[in-house]
Protein backbone atom coordinates (compact mmCIF):
# COMPACT_ATOMS: atom_id res chain seq x y z
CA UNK A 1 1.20 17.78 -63.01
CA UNK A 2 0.63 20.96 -61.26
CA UNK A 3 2.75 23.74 -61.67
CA UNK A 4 4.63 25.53 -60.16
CA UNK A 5 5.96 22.74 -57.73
CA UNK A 6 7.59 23.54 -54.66
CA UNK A 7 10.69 21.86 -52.99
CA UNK A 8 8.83 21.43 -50.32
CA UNK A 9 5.93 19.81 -52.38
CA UNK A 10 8.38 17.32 -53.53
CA UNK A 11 9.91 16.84 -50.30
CA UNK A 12 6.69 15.87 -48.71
CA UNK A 13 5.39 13.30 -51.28
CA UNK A 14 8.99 11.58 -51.04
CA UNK A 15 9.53 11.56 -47.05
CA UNK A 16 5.60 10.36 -47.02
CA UNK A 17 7.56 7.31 -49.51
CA UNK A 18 9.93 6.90 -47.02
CA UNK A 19 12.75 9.06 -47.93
CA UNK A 20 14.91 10.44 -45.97
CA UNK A 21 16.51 14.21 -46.50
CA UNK A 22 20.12 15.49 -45.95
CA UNK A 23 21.29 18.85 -46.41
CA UNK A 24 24.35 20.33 -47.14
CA UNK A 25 25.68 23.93 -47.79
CA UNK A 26 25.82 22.48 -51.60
CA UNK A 27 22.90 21.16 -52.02
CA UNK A 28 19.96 18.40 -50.89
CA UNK A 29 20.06 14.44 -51.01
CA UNK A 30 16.66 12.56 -50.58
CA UNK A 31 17.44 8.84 -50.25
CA UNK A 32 15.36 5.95 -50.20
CA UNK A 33 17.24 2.80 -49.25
CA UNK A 34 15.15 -0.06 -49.59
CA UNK A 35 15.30 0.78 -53.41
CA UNK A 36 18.55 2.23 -53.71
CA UNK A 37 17.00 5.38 -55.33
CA UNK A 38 18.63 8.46 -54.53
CA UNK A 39 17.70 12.25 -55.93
CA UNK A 40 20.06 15.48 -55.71
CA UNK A 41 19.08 19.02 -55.72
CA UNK A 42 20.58 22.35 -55.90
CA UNK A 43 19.89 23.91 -52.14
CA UNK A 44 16.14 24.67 -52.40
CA UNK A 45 14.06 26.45 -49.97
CA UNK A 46 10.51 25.10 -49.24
CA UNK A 47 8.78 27.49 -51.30
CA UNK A 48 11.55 27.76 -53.88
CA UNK A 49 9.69 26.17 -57.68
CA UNK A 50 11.41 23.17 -58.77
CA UNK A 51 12.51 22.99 -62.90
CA UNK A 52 9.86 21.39 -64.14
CA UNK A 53 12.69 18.58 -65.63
CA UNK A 54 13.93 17.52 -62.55
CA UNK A 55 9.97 16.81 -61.65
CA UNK A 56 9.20 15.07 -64.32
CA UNK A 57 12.43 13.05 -63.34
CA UNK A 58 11.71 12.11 -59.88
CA UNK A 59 8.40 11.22 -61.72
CA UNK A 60 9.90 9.07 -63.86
CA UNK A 61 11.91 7.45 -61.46
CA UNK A 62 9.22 6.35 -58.91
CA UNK A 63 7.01 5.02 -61.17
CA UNK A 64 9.95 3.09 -62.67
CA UNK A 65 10.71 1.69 -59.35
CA UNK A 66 7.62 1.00 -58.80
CA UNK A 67 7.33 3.17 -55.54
CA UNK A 68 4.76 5.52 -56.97
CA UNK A 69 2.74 5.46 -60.41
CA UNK A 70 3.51 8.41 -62.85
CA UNK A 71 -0.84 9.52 -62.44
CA UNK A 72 -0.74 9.26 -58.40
CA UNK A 73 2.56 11.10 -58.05
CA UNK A 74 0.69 13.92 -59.85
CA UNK A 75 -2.08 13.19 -57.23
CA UNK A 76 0.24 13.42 -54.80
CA UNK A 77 1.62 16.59 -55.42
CA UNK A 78 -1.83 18.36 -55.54
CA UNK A 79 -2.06 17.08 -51.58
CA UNK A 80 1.15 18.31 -50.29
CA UNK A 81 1.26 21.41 -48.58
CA UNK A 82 3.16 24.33 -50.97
């Protein structure tokens, strides 16, 4: 996994899954509803670095799902724009 990742890293590879972002003042929702999968995060900014944990989560959690394997996710992340 490359490091640092952006929010707006993450928030590429997701929407490209079909996720969908809302923002509030207290922080971000990125939903997918075909799988009922849904992530929170504090209010980043695009270029803000996400904790590594909360990667390795949404890692975790597509690959679980089956929306994304653990070793393309990582892929995935190298392609987004920082």
């Amino acid at each position: 996994m490359p490091e640092p990742v952006t929010y707006g890293q993450l928030r590429t590879v997701l929407t490209r899954l079909g996720f969908r972002e809302q923002r509030r003042a207290t922080g971000i929702g990125l939903e997918h509803a075909e799988s009922n999968t849904l992530f929170l995060f504090r209010p980043y900014h695009d270029l803000d670095a996400v904790k590594p944990p909360e990667v390795e989560n949404v890692r975790a959690v597509l690959d679980a799902r089956g929306l994304l394997p653990a070793d393309a996710f990582d892929g995935q992340l190298t392609k987004a724009p920082a």
